[in-house]
N, C-alpha and C. Protein backbone atom coordinates (compact mmCIF):
# COMPACT_ATOMS: atom_id res chain seq x y z
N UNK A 1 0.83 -1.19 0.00
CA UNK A 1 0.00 0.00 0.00
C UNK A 1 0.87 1.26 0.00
N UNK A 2 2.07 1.26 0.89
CA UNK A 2 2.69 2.19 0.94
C UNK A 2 3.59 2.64 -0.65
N UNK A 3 3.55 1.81 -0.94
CA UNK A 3 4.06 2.07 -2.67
C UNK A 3 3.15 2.64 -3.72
N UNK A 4 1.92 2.54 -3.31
CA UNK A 4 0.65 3.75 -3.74
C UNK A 4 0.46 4.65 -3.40
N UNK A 5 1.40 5.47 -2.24
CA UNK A 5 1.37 6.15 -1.55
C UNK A 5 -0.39 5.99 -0.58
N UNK A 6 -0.14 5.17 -0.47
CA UNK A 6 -1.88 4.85 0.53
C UNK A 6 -1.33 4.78 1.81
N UNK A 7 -1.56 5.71 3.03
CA UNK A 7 -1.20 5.46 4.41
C UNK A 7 -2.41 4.73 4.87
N UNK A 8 -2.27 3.24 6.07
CA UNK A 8 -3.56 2.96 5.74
C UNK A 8 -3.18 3.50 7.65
N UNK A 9 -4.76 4.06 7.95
CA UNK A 9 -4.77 4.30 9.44
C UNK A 9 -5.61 2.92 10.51
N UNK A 10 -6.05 1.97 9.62
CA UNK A 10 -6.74 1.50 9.99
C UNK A 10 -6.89 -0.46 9.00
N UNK A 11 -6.11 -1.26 10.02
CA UNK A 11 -6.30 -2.70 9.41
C UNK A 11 -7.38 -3.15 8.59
N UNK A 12 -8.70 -3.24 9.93
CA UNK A 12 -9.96 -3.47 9.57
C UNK A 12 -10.14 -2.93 8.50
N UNK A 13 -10.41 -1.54 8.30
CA UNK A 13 -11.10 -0.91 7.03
C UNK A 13 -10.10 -1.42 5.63
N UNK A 14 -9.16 -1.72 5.56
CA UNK A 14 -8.53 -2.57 4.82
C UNK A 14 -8.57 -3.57 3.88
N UNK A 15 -8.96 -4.62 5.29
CA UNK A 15 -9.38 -5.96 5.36
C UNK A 15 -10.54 -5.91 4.22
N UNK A 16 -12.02 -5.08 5.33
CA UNK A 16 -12.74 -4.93 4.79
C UNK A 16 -12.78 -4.11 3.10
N UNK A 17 -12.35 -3.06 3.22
CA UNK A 17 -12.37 -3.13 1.53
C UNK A 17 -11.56 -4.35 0.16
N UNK A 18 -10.51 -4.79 1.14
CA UNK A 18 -10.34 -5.71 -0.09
C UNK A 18 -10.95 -7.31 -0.10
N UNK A 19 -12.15 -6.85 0.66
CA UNK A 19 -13.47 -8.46 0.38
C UNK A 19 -14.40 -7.62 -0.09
N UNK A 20 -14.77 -5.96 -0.52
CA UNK A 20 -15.76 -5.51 -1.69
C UNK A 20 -16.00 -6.26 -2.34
N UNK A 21 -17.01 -6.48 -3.27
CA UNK A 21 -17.03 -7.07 -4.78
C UNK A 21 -17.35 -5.71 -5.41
N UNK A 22 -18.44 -5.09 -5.00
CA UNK A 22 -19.42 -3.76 -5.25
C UNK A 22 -19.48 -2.58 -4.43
N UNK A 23 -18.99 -1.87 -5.01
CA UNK A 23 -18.94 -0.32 -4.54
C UNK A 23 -19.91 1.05 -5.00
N UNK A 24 -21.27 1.04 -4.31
CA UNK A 24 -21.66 2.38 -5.18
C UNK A 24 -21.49 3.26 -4.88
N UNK A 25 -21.62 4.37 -5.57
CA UNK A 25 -21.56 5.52 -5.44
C UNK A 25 -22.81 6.34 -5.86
N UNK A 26 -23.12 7.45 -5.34
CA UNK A 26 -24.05 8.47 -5.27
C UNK A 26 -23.58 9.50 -6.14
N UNK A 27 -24.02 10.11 -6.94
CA UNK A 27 -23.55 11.61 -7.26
C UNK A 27 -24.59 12.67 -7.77
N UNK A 28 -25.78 12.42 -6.55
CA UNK A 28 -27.05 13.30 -6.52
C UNK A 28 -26.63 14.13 -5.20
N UNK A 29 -25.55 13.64 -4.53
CA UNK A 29 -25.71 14.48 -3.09
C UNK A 29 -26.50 13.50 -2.22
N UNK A 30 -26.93 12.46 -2.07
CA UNK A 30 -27.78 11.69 -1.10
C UNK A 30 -27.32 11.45 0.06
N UNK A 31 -26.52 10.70 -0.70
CA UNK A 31 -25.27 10.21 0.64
C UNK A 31 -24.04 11.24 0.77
N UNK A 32 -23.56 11.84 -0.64
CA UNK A 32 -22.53 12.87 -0.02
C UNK A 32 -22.71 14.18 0.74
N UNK A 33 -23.98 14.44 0.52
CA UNK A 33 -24.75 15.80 1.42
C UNK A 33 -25.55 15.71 2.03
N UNK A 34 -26.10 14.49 2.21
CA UNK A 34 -26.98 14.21 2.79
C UNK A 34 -28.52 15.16 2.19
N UNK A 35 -28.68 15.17 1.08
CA UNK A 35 -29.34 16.12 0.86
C UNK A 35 -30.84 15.08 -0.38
N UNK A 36 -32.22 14.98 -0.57
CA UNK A 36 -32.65 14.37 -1.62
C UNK A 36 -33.63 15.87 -1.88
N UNK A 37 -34.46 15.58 -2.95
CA UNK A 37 -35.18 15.73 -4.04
C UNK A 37 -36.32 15.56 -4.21
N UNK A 38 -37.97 15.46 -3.76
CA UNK A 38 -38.95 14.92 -4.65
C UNK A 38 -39.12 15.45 -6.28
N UNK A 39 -38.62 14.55 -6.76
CA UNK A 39 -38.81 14.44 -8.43
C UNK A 39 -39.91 13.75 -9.00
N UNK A 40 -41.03 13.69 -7.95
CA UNK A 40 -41.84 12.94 -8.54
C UNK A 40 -43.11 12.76 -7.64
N UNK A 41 -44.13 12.65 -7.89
CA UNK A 41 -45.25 12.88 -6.80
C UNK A 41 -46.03 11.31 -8.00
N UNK A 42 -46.84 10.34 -6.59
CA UNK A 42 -48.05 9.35 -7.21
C UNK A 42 -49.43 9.78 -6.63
N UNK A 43 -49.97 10.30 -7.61
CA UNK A 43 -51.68 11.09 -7.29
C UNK A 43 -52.16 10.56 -8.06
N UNK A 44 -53.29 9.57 -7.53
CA UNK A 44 -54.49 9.12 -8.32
C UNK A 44 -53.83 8.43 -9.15
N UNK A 45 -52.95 7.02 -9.05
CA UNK A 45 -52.70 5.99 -9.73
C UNK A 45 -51.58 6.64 -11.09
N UNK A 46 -51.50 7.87 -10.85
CA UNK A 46 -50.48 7.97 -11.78
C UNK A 46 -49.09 8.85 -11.46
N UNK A 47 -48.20 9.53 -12.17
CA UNK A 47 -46.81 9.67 -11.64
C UNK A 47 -46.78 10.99 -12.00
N UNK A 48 -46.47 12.19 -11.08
CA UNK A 48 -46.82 13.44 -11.76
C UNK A 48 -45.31 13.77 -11.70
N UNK A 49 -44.82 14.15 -12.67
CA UNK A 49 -42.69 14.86 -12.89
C UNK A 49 -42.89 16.29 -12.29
N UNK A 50 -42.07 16.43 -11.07
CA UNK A 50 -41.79 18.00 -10.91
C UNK A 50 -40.58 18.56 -11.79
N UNK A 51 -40.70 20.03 -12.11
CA UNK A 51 -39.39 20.69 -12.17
C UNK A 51 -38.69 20.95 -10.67
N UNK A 52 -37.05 20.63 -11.22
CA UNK A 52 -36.29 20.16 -9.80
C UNK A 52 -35.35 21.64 -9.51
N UNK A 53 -35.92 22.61 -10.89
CA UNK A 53 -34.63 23.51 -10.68
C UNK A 53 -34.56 24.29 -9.45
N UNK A 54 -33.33 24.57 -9.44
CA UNK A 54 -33.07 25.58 -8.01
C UNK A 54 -34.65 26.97 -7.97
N UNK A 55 -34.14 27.55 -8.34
CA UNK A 55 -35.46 29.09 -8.69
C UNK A 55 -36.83 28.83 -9.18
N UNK A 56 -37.23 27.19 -9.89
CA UNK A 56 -38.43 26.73 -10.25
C UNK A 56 -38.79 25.72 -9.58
N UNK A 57 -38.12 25.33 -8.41
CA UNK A 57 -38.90 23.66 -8.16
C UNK A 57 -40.23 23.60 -8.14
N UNK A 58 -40.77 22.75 -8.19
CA UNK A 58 -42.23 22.36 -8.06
C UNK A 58 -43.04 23.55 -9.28
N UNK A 59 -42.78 24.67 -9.43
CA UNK A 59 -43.23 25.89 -10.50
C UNK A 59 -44.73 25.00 -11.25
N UNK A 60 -44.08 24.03 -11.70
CA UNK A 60 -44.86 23.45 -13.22
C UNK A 60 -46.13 22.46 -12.35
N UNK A 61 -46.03 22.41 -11.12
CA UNK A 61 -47.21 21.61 -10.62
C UNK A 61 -48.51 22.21 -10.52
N UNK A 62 -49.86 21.66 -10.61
CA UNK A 62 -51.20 22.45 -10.69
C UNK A 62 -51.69 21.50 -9.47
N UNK A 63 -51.48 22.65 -8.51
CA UNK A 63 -52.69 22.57 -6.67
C UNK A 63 -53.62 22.27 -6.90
N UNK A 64 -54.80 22.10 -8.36
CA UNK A 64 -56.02 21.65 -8.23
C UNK A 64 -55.94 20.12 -8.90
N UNK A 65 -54.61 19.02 -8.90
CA UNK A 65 -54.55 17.77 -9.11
C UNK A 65 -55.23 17.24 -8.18
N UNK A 66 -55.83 16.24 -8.95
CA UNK A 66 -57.05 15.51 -8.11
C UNK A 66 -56.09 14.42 -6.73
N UNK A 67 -56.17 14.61 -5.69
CA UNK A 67 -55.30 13.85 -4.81
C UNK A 67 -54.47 14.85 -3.79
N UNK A 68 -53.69 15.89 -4.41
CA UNK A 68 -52.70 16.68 -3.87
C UNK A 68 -53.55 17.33 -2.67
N UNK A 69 -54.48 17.67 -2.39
CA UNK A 69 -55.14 18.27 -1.24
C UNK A 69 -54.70 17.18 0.23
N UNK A 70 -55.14 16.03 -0.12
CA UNK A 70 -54.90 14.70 0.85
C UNK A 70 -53.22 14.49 1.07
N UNK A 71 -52.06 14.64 -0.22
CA UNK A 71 -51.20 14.13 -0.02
C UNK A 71 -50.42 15.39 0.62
N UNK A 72 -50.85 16.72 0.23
CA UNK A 72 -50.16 17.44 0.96
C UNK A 72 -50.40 17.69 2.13
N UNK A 73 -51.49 17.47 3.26
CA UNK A 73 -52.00 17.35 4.02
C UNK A 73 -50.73 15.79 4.96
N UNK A 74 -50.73 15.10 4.25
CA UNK A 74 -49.78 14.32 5.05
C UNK A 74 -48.04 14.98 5.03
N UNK A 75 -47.96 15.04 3.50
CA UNK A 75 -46.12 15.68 3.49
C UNK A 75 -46.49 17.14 4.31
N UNK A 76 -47.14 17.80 5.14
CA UNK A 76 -46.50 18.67 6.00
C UNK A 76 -46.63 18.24 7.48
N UNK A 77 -47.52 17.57 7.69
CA UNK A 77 -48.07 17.02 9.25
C UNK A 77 -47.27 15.91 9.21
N UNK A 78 -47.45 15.05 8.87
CA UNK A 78 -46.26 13.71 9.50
C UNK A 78 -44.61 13.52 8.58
N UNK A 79 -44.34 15.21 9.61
CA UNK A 79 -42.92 15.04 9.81
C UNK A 79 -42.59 15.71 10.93
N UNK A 80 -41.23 15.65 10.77
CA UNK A 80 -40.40 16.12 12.01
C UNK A 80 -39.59 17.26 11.83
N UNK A 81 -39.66 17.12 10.36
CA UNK A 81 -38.18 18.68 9.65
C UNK A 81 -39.31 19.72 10.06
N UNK A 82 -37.90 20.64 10.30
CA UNK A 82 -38.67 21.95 10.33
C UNK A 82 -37.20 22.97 9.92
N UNK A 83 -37.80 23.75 9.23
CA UNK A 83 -37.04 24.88 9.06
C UNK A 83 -36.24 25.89 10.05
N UNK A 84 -35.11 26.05 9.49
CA UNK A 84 -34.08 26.60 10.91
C UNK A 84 -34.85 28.36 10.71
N UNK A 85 -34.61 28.64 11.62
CA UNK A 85 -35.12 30.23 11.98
C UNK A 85 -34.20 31.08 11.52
N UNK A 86 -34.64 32.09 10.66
CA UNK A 86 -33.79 33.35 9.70
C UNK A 86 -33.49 32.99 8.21
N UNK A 87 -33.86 32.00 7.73
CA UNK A 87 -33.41 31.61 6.27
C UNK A 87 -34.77 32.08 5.36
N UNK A 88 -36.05 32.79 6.25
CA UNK A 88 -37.51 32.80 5.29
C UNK A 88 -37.02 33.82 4.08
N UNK A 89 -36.02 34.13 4.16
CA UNK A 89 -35.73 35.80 2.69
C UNK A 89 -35.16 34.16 1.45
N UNK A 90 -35.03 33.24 2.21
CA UNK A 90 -33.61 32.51 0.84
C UNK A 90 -34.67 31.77 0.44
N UNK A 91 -34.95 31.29 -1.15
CA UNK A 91 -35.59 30.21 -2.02
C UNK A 91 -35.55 28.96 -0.94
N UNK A 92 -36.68 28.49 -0.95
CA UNK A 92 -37.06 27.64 -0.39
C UNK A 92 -36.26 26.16 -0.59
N UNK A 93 -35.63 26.25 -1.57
CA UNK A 93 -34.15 24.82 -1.79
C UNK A 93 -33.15 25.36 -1.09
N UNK A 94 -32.96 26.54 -1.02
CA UNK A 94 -31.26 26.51 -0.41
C UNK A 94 -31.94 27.01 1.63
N UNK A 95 -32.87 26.74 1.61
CA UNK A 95 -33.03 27.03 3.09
C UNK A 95 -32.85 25.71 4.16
N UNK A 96 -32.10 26.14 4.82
CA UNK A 96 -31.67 25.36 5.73
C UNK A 96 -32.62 24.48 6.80
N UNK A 97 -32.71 22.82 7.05
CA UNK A 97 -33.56 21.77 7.39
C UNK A 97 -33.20 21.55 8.60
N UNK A 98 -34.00 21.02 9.70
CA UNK A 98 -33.32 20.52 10.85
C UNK A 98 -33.78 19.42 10.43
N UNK A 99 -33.99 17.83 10.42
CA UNK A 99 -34.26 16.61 10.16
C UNK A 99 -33.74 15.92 9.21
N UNK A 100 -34.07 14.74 8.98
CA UNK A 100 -33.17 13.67 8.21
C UNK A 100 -33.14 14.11 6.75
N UNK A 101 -32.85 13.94 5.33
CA UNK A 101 -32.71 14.35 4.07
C UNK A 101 -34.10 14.08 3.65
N UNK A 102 -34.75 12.75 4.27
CA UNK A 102 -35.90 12.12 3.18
C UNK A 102 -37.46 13.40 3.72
N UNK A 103 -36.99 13.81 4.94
CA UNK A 103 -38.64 14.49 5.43
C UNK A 103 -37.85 16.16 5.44
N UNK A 104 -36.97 16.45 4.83
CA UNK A 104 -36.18 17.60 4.45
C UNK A 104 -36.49 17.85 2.95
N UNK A 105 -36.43 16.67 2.08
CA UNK A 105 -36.87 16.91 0.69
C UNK A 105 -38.38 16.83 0.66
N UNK A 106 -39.29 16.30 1.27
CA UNK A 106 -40.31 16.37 1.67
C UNK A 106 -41.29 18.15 1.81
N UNK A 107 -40.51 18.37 3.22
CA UNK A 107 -40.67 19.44 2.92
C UNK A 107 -40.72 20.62 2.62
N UNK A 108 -39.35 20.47 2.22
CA UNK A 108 -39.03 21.81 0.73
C UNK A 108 -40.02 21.55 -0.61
N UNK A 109 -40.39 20.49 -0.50
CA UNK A 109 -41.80 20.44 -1.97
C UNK A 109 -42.48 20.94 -1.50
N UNK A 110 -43.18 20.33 -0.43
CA UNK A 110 -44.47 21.03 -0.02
C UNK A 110 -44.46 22.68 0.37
N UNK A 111 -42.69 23.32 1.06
CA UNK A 111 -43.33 24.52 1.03
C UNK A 111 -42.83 25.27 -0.37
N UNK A 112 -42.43 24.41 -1.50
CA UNK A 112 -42.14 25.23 -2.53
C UNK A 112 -43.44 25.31 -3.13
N UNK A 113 -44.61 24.38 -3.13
CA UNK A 113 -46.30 24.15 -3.88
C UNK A 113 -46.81 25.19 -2.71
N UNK A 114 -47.11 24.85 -1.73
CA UNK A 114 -48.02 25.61 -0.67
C UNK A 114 -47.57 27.01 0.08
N UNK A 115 -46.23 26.59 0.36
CA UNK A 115 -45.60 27.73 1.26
C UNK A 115 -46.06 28.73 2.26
N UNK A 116 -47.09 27.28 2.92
CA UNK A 116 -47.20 27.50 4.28
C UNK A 116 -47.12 26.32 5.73
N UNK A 117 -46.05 25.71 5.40
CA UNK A 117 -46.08 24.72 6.50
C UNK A 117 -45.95 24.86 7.73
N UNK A 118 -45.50 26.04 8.15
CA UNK A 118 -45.73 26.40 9.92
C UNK A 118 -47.18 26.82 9.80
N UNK A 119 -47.98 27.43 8.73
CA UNK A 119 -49.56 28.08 9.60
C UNK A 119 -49.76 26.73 9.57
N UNK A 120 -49.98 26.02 8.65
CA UNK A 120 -50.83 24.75 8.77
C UNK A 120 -50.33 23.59 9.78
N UNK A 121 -49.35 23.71 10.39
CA UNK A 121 -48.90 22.72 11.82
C UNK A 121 -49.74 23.52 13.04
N UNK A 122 -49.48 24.68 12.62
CA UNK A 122 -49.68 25.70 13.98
C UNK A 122 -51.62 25.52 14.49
N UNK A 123 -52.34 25.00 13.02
CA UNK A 123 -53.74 25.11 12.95
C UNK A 123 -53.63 23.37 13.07
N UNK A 124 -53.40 22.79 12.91
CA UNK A 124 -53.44 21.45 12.93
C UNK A 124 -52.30 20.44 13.84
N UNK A 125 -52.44 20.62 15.29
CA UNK A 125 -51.16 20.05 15.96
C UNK A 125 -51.61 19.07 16.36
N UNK A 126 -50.08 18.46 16.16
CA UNK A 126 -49.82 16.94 16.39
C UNK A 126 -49.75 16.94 17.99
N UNK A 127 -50.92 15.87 18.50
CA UNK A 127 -51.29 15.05 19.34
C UNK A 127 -50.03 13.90 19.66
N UNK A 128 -49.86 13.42 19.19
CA UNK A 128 -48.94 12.22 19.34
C UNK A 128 -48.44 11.38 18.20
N UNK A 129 -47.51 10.99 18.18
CA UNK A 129 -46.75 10.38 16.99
C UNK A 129 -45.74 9.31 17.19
N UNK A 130 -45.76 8.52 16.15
CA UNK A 130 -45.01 7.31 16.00
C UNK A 130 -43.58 7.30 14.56
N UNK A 131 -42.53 8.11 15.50
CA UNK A 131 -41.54 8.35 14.54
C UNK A 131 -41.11 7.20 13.28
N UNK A 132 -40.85 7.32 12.57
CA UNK A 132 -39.85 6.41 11.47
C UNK A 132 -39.07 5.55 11.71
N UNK A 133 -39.12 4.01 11.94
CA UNK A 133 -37.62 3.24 11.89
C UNK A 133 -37.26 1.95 11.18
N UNK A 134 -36.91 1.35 10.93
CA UNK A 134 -36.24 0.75 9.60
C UNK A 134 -37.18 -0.60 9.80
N UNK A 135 -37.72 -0.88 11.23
CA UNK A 135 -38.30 -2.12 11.68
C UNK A 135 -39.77 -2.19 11.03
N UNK A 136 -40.53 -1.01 11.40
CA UNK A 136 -41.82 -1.28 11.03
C UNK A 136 -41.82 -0.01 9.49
N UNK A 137 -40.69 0.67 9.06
CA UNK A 137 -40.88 1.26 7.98
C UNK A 137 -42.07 2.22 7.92
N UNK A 138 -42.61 2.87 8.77
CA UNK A 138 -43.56 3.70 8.43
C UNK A 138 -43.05 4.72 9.78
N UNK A 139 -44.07 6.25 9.69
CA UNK A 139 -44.09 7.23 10.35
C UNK A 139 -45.64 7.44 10.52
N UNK A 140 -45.89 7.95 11.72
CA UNK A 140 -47.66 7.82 11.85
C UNK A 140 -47.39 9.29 13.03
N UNK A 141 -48.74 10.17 12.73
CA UNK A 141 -48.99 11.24 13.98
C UNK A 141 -50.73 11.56 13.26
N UNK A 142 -50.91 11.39 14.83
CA UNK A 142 -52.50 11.90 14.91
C UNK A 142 -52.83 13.51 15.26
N UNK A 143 -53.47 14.49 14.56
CA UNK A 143 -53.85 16.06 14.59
C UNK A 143 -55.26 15.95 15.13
N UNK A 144 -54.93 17.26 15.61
CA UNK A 144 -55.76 17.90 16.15
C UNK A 144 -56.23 19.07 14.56
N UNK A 145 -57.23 18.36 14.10
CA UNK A 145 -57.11 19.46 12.89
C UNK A 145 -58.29 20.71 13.35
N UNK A 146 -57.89 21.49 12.27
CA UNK A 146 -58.91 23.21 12.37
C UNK A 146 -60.50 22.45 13.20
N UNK A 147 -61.46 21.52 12.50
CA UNK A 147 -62.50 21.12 12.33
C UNK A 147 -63.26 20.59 13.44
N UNK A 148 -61.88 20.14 14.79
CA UNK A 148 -62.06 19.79 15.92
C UNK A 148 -61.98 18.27 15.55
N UNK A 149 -61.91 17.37 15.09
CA UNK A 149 -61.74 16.28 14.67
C UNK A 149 -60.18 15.91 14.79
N UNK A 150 -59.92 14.64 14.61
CA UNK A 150 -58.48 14.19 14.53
C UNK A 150 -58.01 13.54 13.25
N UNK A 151 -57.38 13.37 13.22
CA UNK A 151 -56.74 12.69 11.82
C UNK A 151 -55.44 11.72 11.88
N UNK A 152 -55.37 10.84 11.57
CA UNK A 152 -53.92 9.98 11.44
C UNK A 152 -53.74 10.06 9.99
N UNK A 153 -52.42 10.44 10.31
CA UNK A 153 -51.55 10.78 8.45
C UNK A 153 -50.55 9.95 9.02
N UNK A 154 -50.09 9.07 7.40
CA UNK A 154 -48.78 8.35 7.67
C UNK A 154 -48.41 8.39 6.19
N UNK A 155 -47.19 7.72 6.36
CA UNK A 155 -46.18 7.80 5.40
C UNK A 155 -45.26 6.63 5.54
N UNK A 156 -44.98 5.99 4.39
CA UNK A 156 -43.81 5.00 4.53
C UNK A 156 -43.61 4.31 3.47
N UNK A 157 -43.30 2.97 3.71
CA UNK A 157 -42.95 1.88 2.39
C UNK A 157 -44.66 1.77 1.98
N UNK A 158 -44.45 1.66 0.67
CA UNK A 158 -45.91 1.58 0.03
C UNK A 158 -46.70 0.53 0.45
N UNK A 159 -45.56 -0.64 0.33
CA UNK A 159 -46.45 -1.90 0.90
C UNK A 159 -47.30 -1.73 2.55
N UNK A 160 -46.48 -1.54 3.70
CA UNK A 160 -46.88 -1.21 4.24
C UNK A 160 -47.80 -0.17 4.97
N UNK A 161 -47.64 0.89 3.99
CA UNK A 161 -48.95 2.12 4.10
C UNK A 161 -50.52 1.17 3.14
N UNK A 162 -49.81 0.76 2.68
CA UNK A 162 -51.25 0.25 1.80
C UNK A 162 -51.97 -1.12 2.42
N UNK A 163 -51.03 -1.84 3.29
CA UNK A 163 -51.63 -3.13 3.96
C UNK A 163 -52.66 -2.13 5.25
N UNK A 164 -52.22 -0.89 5.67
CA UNK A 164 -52.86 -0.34 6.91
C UNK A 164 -54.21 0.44 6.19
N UNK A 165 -54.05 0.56 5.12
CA UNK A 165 -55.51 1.53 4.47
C UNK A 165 -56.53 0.89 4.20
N UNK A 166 -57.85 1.22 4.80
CA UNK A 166 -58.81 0.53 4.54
C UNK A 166 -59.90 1.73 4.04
N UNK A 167 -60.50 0.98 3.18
CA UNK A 167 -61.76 2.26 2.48
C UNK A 167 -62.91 1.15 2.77
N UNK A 168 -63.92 1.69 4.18
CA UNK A 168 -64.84 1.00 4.80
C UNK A 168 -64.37 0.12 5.03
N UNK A 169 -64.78 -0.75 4.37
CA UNK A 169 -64.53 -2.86 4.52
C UNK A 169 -63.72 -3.00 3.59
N UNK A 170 -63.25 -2.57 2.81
CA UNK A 170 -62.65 -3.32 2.03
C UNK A 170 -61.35 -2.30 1.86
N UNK A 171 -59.89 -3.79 1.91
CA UNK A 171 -58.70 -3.59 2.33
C UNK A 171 -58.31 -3.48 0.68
N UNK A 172 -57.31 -2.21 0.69
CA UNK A 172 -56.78 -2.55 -0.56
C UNK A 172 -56.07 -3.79 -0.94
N UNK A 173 -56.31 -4.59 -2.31
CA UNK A 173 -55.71 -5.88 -2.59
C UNK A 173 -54.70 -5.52 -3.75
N UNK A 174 -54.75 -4.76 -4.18
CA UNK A 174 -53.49 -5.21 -5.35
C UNK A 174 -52.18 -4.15 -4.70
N UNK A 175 -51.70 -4.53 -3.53
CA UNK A 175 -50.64 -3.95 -2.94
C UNK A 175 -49.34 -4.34 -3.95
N UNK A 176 -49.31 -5.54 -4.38
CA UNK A 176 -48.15 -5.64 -5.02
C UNK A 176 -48.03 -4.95 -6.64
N UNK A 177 -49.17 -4.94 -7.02
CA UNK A 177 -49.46 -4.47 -8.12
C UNK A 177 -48.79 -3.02 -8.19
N UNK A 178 -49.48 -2.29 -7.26
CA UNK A 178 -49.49 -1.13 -6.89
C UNK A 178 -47.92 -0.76 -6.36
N UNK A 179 -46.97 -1.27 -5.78
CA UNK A 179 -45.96 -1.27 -5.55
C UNK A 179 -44.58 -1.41 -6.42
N UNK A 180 -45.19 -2.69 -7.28
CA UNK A 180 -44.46 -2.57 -8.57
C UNK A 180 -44.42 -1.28 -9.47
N UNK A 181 -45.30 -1.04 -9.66
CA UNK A 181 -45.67 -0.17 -10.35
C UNK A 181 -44.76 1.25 -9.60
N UNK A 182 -45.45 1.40 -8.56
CA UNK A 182 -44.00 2.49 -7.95
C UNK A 182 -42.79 2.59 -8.16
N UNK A 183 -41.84 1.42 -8.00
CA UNK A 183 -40.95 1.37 -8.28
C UNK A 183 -40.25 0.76 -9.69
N UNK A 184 -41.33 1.19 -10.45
CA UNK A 184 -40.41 0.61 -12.00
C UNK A 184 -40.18 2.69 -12.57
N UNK A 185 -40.46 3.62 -11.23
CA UNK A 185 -39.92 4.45 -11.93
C UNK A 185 -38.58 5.01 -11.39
């Protein structure tokens, strides 16, 4: 190694890289900035493309899509990001997140479409909540909405948001269908 000029500081990490087979790499910023993107919204069984640019994100989306009332209603209430205090003068992409990348890209969409996610927490507060973790894959919090009523909004792996949704009696069945379909984009 030392003839590659490679100082190694560390055996293990060594070891371990030379039993790799596969190495990926990122070069969206995901993992190197910790930073993602919604490039893409599923309303009403189909796949709507945002513009991702810095000064236009979201620009090209229409608020009266049949669905977006319900889904934005969850991407601002069941999360945890919130915007750091003094950044409201900077474009809503380069403003600074307190929370993880995935409910950070989250909601920089929603306040780049709506651009009001503190009135609408402030009118609709979360009661109690069931954070995100890799075990059960979902995020769940129940509101106190405007109407006096409550609400549970969640968010997660499709399969599992869709095994918990029920419309009356009847459980959605083509979860896999529906899942595939998500991810062949």
């Amino acid at each position: 190694m030392a003839k590659k000029n490679c100082l190694v500081k560390n055996l293990e990490g060594v070891e371990t890289l030379g039993s790799t087979s596969v190495i990926c790499s990122d070069k969206t910023g995901t993992l190197t900035q910790n930073k993602m993107t919604v490039a893409h919204l599923w309303l009403n069984g189909r796949m709507v493309e945002l513009d991702t640019g810095k000064r236009s994100y979201a620009s090209n989306f229409d608020k009266t899509t049949p669905g977006w009332e319900e889904l934005s209603k969850v991407a601002c209430l069941c999360s945890n990001a919130e915007f750091k205090p003094g950044d409201e003068d900077k474009p809503v992409v380069e403003r600074e997140v307190v929370g993880d990348a995935t409910e950070s890209g989250i909601l920089k969409c929603y306040e780049s479409i709506e651009g009001n996610s503190e009135e609408v927490r402030q009118k609709n507060p979360k009661m109690i909540g069931i954070p995100f973790n890799s075990r059960n894959k979902y995020q769940a919090s129940v509101h106190l909405m405007e109407d006096g009523k409550h609400k549970v909004v969640m968010k997660g792996a499709p399969e599992v948001v869709y095994s918990r949704y029920v419309v009356g009696i009847q459980i959605v069945s083509d979860i896999h269908d529906t899942c595939s379909r998500l991810t062949s984009y």
